[in-house]
PDB file of N, CA and C in Angstrom:
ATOM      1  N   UNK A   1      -1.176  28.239  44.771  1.00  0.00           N
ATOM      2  CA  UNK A   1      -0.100  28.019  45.710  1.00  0.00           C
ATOM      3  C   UNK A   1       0.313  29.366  46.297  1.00  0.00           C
ATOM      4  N   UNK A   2       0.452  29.296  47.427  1.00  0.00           N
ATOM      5  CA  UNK A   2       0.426  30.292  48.022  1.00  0.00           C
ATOM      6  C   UNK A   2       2.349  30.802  47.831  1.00  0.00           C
ATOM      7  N   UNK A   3       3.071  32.234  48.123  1.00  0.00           N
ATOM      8  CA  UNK A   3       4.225  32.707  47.574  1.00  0.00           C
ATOM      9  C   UNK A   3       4.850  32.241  49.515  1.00  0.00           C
ATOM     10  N   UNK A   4       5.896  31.821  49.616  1.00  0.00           N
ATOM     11  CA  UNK A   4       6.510  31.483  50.967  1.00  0.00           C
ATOM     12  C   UNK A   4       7.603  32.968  51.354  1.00  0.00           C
ATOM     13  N   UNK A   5       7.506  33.896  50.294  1.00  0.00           N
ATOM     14  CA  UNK A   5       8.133  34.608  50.375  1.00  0.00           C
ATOM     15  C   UNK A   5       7.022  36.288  50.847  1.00  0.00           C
ATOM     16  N   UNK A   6       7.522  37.224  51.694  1.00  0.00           N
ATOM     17  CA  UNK A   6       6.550  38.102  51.913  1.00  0.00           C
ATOM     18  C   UNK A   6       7.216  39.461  51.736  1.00  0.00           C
ATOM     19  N   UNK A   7       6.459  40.352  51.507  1.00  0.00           N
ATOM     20  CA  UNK A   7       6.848  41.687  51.268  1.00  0.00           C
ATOM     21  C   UNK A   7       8.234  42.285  52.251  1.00  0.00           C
ATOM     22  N   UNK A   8       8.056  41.767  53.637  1.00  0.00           N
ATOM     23  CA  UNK A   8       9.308  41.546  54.552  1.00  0.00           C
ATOM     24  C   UNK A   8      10.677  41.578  53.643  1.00  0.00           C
ATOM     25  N   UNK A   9      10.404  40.300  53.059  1.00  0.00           N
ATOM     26  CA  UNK A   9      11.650  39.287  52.482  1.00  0.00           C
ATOM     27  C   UNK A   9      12.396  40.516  51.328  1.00  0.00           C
ATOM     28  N   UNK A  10      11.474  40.647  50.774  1.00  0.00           N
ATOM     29  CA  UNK A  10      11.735  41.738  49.329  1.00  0.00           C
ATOM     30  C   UNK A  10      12.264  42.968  50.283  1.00  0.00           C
ATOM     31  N   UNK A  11      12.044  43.545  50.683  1.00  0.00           N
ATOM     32  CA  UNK A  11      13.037  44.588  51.623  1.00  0.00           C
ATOM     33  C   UNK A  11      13.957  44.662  52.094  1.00  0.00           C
ATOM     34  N   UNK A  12      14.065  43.288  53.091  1.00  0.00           N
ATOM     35  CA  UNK A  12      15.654  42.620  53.545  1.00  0.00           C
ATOM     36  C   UNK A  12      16.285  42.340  52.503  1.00  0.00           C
ATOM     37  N   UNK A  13      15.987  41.863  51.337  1.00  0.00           N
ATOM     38  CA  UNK A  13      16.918  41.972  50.050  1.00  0.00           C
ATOM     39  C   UNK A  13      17.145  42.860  49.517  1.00  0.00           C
ATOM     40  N   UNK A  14      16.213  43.899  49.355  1.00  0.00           N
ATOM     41  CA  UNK A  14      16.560  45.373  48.856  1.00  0.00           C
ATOM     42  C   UNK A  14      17.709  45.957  49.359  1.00  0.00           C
ATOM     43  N   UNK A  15      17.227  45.809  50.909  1.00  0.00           N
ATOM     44  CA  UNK A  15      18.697  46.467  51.911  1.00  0.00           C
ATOM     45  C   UNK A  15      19.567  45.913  51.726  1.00  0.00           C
ATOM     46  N   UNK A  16      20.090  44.653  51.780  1.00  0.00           N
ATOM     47  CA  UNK A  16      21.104  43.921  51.325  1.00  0.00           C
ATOM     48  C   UNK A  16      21.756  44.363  50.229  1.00  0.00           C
ATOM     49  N   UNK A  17      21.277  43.874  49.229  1.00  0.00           N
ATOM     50  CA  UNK A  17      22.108  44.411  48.277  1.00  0.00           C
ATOM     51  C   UNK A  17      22.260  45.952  47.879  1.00  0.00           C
ATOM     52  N   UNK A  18      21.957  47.147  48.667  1.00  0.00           N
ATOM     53  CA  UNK A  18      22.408  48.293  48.369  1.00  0.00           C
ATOM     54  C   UNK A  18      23.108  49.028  49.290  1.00  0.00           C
ATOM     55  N   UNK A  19      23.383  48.058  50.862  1.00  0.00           N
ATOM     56  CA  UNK A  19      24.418  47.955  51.457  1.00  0.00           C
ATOM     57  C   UNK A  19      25.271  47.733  51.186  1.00  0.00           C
ATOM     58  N   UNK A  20      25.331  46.583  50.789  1.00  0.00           N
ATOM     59  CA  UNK A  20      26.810  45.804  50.241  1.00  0.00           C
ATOM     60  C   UNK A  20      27.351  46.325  48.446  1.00  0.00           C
ATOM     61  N   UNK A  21      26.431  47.142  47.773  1.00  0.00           N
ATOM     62  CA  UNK A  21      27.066  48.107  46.995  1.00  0.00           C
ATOM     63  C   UNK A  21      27.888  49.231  47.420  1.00  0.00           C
ATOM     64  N   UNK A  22      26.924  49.599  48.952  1.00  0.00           N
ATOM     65  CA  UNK A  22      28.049  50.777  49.235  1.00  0.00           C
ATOM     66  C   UNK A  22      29.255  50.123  50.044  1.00  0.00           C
ATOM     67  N   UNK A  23      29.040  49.161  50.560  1.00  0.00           N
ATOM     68  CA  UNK A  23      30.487  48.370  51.109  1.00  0.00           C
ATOM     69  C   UNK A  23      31.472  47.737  50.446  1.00  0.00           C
ATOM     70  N   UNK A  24      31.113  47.566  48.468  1.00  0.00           N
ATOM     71  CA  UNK A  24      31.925  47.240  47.700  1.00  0.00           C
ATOM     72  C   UNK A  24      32.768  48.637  47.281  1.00  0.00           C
ATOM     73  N   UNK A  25      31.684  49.637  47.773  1.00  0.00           N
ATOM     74  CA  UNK A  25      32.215  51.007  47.051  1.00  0.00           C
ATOM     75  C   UNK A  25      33.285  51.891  47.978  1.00  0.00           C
ATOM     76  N   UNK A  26      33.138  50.611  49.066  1.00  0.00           N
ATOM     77  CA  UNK A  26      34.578  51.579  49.672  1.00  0.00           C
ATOM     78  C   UNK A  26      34.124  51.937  51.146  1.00  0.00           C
ATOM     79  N   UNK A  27      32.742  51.996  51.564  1.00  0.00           N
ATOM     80  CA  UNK A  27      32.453  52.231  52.729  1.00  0.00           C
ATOM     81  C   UNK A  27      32.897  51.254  54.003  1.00  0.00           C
ATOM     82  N   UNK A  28      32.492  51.593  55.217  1.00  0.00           N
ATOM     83  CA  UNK A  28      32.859  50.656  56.076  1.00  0.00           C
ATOM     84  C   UNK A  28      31.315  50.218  56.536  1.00  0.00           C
ATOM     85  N   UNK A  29      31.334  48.565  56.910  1.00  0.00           N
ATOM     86  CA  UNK A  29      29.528  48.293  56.950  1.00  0.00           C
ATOM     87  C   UNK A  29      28.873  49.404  58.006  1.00  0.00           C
ATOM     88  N   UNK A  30      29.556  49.358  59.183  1.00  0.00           N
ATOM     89  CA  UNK A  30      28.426  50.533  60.110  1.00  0.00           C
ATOM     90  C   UNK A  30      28.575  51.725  59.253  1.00  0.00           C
ATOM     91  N   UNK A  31      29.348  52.347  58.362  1.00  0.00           N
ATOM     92  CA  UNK A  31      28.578  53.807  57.792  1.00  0.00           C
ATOM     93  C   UNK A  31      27.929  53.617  56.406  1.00  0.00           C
ATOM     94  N   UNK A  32      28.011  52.545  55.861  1.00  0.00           N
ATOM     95  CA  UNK A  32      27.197  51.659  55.210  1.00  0.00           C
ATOM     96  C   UNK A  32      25.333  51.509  55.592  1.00  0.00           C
ATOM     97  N   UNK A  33      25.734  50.911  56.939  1.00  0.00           N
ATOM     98  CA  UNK A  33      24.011  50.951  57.363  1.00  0.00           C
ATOM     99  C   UNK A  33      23.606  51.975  57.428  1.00  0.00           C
ATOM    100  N   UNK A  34      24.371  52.817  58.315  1.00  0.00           N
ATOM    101  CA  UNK A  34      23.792  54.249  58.511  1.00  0.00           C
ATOM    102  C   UNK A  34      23.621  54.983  57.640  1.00  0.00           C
ATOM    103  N   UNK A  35      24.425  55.315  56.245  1.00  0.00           N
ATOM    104  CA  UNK A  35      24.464  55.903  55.262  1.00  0.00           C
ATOM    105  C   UNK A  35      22.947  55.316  54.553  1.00  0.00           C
ATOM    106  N   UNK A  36      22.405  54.006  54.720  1.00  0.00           N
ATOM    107  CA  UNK A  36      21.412  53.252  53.974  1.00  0.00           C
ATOM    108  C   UNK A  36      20.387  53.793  54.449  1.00  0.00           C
ATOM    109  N   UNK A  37      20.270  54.192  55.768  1.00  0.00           N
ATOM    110  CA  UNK A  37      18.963  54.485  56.466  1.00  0.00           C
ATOM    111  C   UNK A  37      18.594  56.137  56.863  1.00  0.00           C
ATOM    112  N   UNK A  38      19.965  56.525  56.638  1.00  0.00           N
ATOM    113  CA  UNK A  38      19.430  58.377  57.293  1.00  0.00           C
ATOM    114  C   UNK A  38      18.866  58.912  55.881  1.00  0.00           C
ATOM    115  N   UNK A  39      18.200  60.010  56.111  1.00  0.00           N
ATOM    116  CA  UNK A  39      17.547  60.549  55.644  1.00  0.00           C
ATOM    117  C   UNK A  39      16.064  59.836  54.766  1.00  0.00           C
ATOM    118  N   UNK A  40      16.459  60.028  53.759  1.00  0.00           N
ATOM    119  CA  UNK A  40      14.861  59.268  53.157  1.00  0.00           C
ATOM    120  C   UNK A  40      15.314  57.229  52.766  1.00  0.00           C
ATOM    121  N   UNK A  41      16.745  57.231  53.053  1.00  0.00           N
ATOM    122  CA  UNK A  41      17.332  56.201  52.024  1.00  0.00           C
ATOM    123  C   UNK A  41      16.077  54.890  52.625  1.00  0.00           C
ATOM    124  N   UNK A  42      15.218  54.614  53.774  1.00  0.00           N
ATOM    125  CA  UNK A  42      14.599  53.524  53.988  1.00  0.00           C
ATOM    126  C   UNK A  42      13.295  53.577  53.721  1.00  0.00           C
ATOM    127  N   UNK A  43      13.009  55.079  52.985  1.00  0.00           N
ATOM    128  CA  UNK A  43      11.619  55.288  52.612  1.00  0.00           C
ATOM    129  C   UNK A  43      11.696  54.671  50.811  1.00  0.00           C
ATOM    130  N   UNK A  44      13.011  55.126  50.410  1.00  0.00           N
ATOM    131  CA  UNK A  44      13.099  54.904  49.119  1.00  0.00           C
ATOM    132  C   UNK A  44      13.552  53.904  48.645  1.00  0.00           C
ATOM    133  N   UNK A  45      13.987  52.955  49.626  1.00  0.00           N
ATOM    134  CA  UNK A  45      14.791  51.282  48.843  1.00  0.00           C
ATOM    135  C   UNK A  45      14.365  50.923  48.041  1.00  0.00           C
ATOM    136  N   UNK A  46      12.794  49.988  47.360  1.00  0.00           N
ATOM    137  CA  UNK A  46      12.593  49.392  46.578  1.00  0.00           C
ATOM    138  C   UNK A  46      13.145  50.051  45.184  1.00  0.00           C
ATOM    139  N   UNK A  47      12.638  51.751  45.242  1.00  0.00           N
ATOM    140  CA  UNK A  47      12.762  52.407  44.011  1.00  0.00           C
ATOM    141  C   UNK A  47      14.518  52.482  43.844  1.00  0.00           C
ATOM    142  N   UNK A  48      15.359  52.445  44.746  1.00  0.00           N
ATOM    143  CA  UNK A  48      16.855  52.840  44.879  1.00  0.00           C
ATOM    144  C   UNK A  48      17.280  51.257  44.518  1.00  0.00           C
ATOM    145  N   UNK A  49      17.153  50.118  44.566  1.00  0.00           N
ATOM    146  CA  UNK A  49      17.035  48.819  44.368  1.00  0.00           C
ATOM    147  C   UNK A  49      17.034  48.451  43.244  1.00  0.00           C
ATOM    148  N   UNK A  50      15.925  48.724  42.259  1.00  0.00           N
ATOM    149  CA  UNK A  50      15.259  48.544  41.334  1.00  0.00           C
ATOM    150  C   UNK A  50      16.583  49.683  40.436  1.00  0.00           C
ATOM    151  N   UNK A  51      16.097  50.461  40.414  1.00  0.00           N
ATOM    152  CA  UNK A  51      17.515  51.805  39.643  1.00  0.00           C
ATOM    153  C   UNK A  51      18.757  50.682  39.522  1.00  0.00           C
ATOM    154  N   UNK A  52      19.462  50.637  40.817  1.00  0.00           N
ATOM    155  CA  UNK A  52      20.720  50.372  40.855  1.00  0.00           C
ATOM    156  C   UNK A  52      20.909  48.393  40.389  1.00  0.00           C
ATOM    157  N   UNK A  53      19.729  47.788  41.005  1.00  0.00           N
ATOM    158  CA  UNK A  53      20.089  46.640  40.127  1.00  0.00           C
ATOM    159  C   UNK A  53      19.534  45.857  38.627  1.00  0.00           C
ATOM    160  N   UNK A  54      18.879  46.923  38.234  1.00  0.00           N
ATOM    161  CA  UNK A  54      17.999  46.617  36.850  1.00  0.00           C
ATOM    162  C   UNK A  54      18.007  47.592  36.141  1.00  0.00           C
ATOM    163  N   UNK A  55      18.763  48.903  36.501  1.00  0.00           N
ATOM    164  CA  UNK A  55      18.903  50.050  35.814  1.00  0.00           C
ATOM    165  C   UNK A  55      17.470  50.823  35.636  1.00  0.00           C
ATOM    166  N   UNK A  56      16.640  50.706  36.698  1.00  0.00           N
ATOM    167  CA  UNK A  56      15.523  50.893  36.381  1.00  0.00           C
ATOM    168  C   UNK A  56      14.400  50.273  35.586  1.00  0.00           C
ATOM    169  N   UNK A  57      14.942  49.396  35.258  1.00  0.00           N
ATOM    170  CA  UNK A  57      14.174  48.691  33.513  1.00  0.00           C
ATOM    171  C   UNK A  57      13.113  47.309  34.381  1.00  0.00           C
ATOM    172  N   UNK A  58      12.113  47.422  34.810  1.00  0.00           N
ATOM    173  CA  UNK A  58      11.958  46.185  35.242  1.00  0.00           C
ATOM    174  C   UNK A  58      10.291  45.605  34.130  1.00  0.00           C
ATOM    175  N   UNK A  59      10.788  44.268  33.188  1.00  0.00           N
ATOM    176  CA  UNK A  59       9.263  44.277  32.944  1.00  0.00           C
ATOM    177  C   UNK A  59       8.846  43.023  33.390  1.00  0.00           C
ATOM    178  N   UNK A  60       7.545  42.806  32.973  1.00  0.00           N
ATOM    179  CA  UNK A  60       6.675  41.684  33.552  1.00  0.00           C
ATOM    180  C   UNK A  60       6.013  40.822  32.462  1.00  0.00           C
ATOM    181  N   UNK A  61       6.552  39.476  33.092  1.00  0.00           N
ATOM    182  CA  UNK A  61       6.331  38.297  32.127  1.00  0.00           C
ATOM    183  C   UNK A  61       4.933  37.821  31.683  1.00  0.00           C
TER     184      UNK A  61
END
């Protein structure tokens, strides 16, 4: 069976939720996005993702 979900999908969720960490943390969403994307932050999501919502720890079933 093929996955309905694509590498796309896993990114837009990455960004998501480490946006809306920095928008729980006090930011406002436009310096939120921007803060998400300048410098390396859109080269590094999955790994910044993974850290912040699994503490780094991810294993496989």
């Amino acid at each position: 069976m093929d996955s309905t979900s694509g590498f796309n999908d896993l990114l837009e969720d990455a960004d998501g939720y480490l946006i809306s960490e920095r928008v729980r943390g006090g930011q406002d969403i436009v310096t939120a996005v921007r803060n998400h994307y300048r410098g390396s932050g859109g080269l590094t999501r999955i790994g910044d993702f993974l850290t912040k919502r699994f503490s780094g720890i991810v294993g496989c079933q």
